[in-house]
C-alpha atoms as a PDB file:
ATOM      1  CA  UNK A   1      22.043   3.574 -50.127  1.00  0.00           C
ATOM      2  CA  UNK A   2      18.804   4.800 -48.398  1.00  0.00           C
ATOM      3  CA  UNK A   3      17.718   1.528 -48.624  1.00  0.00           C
ATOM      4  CA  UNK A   4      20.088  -0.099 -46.855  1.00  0.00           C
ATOM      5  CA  UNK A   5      19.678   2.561 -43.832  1.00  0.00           C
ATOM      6  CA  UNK A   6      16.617   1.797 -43.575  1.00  0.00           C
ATOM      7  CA  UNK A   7      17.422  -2.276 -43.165  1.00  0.00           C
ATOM      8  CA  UNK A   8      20.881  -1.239 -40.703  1.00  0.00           C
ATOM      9  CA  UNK A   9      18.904  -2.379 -37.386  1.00  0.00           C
ATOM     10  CA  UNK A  10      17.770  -5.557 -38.864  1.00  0.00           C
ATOM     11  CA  UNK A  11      20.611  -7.812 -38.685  1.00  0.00           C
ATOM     12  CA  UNK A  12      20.826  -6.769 -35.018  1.00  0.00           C
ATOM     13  CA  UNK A  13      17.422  -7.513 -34.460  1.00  0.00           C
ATOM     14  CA  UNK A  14      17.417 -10.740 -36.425  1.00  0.00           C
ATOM     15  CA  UNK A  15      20.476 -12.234 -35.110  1.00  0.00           C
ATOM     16  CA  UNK A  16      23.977 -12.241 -37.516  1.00  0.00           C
ATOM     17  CA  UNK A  17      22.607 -16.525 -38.600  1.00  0.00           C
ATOM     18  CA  UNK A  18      19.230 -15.363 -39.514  1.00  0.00           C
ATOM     19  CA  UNK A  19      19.904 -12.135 -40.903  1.00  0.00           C
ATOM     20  CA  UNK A  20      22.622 -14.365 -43.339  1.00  0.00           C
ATOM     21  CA  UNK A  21      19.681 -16.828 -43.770  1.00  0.00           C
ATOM     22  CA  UNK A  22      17.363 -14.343 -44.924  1.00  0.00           C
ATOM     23  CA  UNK A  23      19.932 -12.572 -47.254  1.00  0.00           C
ATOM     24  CA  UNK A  24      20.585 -15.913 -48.993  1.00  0.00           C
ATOM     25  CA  UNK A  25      16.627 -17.020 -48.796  1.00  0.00           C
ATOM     26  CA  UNK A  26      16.095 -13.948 -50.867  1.00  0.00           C
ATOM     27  CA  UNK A  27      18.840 -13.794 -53.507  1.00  0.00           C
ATOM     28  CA  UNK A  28      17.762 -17.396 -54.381  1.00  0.00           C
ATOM     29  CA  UNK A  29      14.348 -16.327 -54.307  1.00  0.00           C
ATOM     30  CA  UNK A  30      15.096 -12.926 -56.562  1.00  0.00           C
ATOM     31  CA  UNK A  31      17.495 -15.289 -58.663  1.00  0.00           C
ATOM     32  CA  UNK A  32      14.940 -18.163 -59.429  1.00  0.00           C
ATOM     33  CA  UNK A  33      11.733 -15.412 -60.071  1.00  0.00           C
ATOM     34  CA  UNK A  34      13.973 -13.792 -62.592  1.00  0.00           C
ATOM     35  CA  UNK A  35      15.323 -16.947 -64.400  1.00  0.00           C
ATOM     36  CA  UNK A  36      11.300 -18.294 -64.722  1.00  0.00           C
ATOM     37  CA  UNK A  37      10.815 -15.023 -66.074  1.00  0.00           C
ATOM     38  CA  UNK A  38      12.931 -14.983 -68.613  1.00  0.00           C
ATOM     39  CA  UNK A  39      11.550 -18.768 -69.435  1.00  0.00           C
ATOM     40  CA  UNK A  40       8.355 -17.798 -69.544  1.00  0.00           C
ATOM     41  CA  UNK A  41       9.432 -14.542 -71.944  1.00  0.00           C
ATOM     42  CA  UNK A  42      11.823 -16.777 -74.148  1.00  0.00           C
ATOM     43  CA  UNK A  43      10.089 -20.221 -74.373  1.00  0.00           C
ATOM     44  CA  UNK A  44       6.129 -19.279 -73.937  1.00  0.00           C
ATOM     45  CA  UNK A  45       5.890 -15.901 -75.285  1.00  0.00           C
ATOM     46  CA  UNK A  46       8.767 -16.639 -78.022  1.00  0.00           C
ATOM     47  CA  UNK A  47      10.677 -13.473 -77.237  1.00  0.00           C
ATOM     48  CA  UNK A  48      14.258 -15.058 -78.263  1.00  0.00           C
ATOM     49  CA  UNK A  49      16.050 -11.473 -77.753  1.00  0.00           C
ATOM     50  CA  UNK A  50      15.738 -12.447 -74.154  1.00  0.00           C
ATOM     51  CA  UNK A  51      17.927 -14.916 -74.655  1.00  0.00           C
ATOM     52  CA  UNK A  52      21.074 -12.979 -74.714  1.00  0.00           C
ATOM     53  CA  UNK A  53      19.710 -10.796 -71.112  1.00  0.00           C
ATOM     54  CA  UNK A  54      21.665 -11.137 -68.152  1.00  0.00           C
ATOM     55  CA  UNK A  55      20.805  -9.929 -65.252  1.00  0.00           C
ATOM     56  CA  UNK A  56      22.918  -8.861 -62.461  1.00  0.00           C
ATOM     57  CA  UNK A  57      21.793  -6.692 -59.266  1.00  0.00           C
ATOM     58  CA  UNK A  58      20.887  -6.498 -55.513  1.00  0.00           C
ATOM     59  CA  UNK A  59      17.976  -4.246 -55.597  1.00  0.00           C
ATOM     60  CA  UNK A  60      14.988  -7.552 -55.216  1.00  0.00           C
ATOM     61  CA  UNK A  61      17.211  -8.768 -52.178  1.00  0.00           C
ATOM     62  CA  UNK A  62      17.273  -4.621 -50.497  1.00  0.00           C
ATOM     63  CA  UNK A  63      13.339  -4.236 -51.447  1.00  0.00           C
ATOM     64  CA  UNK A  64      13.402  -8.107 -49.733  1.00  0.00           C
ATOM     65  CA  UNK A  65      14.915  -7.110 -46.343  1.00  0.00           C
ATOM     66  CA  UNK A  66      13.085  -3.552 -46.243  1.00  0.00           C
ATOM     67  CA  UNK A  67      10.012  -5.764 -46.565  1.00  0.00           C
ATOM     68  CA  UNK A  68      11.151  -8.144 -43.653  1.00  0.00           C
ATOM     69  CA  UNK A  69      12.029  -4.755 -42.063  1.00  0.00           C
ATOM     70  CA  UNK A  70       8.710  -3.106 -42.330  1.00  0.00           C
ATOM     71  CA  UNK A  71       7.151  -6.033 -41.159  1.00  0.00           C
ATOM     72  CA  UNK A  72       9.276  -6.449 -38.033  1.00  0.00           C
ATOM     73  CA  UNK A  73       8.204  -2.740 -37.546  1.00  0.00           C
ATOM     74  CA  UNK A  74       5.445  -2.039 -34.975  1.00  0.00           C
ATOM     75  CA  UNK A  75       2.089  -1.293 -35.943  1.00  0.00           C
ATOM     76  CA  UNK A  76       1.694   2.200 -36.487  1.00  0.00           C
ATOM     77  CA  UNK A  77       5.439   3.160 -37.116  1.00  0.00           C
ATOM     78  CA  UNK A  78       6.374   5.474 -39.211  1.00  0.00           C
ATOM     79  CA  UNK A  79       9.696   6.144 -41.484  1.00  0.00           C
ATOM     80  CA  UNK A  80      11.045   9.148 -43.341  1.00  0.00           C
ATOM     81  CA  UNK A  81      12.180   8.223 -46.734  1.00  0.00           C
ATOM     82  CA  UNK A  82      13.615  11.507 -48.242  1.00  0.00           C
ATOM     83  CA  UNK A  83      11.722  14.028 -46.065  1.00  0.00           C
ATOM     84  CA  UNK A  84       8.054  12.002 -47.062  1.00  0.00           C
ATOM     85  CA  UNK A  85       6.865  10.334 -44.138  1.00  0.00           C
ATOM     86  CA  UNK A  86       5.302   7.056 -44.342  1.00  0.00           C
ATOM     87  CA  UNK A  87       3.815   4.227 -42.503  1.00  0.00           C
ATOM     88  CA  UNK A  88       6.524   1.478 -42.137  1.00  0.00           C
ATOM     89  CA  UNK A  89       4.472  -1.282 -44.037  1.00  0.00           C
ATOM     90  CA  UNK A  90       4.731   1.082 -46.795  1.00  0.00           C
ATOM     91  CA  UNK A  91       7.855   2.078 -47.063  1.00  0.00           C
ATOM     92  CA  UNK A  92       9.676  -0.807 -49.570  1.00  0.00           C
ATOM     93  CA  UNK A  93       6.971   0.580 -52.021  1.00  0.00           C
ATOM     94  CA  UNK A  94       7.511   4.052 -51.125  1.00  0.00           C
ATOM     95  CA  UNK A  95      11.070   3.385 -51.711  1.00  0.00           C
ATOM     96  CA  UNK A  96      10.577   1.794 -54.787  1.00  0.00           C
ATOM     97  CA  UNK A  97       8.385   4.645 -56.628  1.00  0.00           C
ATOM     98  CA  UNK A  98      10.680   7.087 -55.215  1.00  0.00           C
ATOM     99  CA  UNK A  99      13.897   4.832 -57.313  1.00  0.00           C
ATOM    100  CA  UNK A 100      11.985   4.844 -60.206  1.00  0.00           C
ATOM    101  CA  UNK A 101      11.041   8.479 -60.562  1.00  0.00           C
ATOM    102  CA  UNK A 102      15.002   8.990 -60.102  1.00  0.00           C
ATOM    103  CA  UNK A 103      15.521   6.556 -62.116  1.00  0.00           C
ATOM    104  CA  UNK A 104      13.604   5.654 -64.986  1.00  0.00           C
END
């Protein structure tokens, strides 16, 4: 949810087309690193209890769009994430170590 504040000016910024652009730019993106992954895991590294993983989510495409978001942010910006107060080229990474101490 915090994540997607942080991206709520960007399709206003971006334009509705290019905002939709990027969104679909990315799950593709997200989609097709995750299904070579699995390749690589199943076929290379002959880890066949891959083979039975699906995997389903949104989070690539939010830590996508905060990225886009961060960049689009001007140099020396900052952004609260939680009370901690980071630069804005930071803050997808930010984001994601704060997720992952949540939830690990």
């Amino acid at each position: 949810c915090a994540a997607l504040w942080a991206v709520r000016d960007l399709e206003r910024a971006l334009g509705s087309s290019a905002y939709a652009r990027a969104s679909l730019l990315l799950v593709l993106g997200v989609a097709g690193v995750s299904h070579a992954t699995y390749c690589v895991l199943i076929r290379k590294l002959g880890r066949e209890e891959y083979s039975r993983h699906v995997v389903v989510g949104y989070s690539g495409v939010v830590f996508g769009l905060m990225a886009l978001a961060a960049a689009r942010a001007p140099f020396g910006a900052t952004i609260s994430l939680g009370g901690l107060h980071a630069p804005a080229v930071l803050s997808p990474f930010v984001s994601l170590v704060i997720t992952h101490m949540l939830i690990p």
